[in-house]
C-alpha atoms as a PDB file:
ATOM      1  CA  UNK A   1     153.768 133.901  98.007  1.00  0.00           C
ATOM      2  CA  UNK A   2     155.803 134.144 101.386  1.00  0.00           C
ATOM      3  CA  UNK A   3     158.113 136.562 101.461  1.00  0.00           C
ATOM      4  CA  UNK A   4     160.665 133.495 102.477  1.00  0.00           C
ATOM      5  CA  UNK A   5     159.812 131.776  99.165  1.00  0.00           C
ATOM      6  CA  UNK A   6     160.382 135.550  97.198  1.00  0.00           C
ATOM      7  CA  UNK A   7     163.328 135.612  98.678  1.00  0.00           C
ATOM      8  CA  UNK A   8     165.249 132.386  98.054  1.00  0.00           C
ATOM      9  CA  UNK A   9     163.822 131.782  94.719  1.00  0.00           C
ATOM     10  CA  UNK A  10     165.730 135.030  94.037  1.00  0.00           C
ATOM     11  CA  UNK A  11     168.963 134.227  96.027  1.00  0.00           C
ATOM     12  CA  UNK A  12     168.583 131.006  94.200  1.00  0.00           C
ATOM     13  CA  UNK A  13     168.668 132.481  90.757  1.00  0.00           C
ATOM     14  CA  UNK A  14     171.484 135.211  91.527  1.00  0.00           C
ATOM     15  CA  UNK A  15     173.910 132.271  93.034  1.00  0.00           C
ATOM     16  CA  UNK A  16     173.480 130.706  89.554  1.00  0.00           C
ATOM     17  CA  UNK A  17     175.268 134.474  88.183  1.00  0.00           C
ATOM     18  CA  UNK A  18     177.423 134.780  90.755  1.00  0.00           C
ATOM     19  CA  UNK A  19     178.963 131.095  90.286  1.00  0.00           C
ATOM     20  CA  UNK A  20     178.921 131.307  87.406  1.00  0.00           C
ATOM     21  CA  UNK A  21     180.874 135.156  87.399  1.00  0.00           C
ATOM     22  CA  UNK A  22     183.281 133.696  90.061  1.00  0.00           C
ATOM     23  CA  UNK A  23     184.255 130.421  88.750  1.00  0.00           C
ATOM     24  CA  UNK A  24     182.869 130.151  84.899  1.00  0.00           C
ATOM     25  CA  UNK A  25     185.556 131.592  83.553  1.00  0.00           C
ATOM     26  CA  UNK A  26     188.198 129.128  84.583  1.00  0.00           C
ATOM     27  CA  UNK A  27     186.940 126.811  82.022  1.00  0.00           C
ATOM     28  CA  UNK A  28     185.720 129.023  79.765  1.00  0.00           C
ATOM     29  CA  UNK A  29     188.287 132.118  79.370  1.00  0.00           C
ATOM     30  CA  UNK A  30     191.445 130.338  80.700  1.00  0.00           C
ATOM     31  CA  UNK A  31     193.214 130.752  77.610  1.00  0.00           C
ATOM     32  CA  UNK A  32     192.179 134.894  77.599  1.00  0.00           C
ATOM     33  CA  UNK A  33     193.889 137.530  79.559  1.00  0.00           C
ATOM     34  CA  UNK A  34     192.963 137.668  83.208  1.00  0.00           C
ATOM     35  CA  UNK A  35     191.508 141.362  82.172  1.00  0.00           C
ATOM     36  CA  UNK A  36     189.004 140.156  79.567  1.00  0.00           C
ATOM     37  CA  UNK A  37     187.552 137.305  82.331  1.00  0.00           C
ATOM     38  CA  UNK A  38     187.293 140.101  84.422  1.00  0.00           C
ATOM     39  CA  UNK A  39     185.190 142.261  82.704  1.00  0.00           C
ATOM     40  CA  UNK A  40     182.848 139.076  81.200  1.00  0.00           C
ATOM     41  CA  UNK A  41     182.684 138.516  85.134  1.00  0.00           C
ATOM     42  CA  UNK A  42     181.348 141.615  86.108  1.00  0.00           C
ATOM     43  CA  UNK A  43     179.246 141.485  83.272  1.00  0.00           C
ATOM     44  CA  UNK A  44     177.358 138.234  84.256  1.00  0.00           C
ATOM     45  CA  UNK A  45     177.654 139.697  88.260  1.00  0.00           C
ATOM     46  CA  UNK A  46     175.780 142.613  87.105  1.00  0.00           C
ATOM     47  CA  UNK A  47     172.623 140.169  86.809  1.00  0.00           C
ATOM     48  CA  UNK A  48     173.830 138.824  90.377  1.00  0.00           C
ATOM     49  CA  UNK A  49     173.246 142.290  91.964  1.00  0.00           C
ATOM     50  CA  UNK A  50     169.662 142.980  90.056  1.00  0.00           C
ATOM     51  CA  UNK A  51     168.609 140.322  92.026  1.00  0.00           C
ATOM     52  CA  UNK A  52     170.558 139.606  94.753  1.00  0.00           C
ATOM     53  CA  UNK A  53     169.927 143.335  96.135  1.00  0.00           C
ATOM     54  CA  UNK A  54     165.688 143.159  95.714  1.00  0.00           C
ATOM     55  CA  UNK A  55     166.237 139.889  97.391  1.00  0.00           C
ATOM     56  CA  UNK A  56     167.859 141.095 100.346  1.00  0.00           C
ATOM     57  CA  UNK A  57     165.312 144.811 100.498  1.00  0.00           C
ATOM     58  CA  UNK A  58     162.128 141.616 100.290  1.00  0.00           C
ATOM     59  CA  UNK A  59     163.962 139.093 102.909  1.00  0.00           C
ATOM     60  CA  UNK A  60     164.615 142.251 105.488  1.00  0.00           C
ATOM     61  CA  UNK A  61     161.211 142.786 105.718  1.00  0.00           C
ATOM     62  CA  UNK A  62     160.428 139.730 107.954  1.00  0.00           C
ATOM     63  CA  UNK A  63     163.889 137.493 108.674  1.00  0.00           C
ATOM     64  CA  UNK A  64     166.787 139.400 110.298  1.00  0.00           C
ATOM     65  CA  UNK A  65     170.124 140.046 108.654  1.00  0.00           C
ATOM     66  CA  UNK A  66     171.581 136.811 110.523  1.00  0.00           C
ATOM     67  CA  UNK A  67     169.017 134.972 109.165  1.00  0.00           C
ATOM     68  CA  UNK A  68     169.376 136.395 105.162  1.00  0.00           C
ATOM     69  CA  UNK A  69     172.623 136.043 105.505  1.00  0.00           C
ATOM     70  CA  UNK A  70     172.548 132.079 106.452  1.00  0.00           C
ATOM     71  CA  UNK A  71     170.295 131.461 103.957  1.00  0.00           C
ATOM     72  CA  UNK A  72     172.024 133.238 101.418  1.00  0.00           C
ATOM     73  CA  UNK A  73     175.307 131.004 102.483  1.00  0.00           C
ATOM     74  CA  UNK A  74     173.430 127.671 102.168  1.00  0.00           C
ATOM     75  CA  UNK A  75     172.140 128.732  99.010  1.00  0.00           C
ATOM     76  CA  UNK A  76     175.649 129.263  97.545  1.00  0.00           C
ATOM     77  CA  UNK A  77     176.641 125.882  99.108  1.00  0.00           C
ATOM     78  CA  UNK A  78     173.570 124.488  97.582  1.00  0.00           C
ATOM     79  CA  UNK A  79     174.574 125.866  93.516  1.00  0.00           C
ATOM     80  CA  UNK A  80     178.052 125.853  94.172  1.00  0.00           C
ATOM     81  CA  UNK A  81     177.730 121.993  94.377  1.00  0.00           C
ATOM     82  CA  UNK A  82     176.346 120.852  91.642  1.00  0.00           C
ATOM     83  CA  UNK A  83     178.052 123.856  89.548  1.00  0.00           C
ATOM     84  CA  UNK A  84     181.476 122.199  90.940  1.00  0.00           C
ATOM     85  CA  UNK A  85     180.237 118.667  89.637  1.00  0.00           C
ATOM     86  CA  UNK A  86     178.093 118.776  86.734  1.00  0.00           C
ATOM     87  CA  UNK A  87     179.592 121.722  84.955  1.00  0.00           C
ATOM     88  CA  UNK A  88     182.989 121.801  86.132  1.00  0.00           C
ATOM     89  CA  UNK A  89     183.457 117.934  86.083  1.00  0.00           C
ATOM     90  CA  UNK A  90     185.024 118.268  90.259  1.00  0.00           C
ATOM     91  CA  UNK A  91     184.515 114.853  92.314  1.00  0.00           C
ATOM     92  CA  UNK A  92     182.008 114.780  94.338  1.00  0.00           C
ATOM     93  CA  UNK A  93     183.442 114.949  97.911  1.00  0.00           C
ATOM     94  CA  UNK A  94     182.376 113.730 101.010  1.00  0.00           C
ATOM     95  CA  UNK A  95     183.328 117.112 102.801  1.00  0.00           C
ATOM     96  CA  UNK A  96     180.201 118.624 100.661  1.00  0.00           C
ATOM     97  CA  UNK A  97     178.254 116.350 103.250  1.00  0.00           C
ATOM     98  CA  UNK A  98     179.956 117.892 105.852  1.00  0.00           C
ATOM     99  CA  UNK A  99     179.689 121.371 105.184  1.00  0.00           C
ATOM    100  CA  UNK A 100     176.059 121.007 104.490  1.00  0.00           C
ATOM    101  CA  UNK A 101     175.611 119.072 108.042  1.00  0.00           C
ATOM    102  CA  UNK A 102     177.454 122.350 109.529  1.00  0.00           C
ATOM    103  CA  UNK A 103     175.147 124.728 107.576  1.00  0.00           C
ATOM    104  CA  UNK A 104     172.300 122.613 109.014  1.00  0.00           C
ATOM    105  CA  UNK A 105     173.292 123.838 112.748  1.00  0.00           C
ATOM    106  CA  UNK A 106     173.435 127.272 111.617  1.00  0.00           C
ATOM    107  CA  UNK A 107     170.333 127.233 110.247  1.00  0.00           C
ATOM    108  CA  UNK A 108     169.311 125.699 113.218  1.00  0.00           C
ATOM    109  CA  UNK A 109     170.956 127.988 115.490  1.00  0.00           C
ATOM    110  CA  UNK A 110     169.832 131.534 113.643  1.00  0.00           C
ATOM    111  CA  UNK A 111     165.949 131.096 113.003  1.00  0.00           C
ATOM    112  CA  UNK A 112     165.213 129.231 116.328  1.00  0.00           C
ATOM    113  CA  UNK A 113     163.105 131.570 118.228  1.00  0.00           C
END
């Protein structure tokens, strides 16, 4: 598999931790102390990491940090999203659209050779 593919499948799956770390608990825990959220957060962020950081070692071995990093930021778009939506019952909003147009030109811009 190309080390591309490696990589986002596992940006991919830590985004889903990571949103779900950030912004779960504010429908889940809002009625617990800020404290306990906190540590169920870092809890669920500690899956994040295990697979954020081998994502990032595989990814550095061909793309540049520019380019991990813009991927890893239209990958977050890309959960965030759909988390925001579906789980979270948000509106969808037209400025999604927009944002994802803008990520397109940085994509763009950072892996043209």
């Amino acid at each position: 598999m190309p080390v591309i593919w490696k990589t986002a499948g596992l940006l991919v799956l830590s985004n889903v931790f990571m949103t779900f770390a950030w912004y779960g608990h504010l429908k889940n825990l809002a009625s617990k102390p800020w404290w306990i959220a906190a540590l169920i957060s870092w809890g669920i962020a500690l899956f994040e990491y295990l697979l954020q950081v081998p994502a990032n070692r595989i990814g550095a071995t061909e793309l540049t940090l520019g380019q991990l990093k813009i991927m890893q930021e239209v990958i977050t778009l890309s959960v965030f999203v759909p988390f925001a939506m579906f789980y979270m019952n948000q509106p969808f909003k037209l400025d999604y659209v927009w944002a994802a147009l803008c990520m397109a030109g940085a994509v763009y811009f950072i892996f043209r050779s």
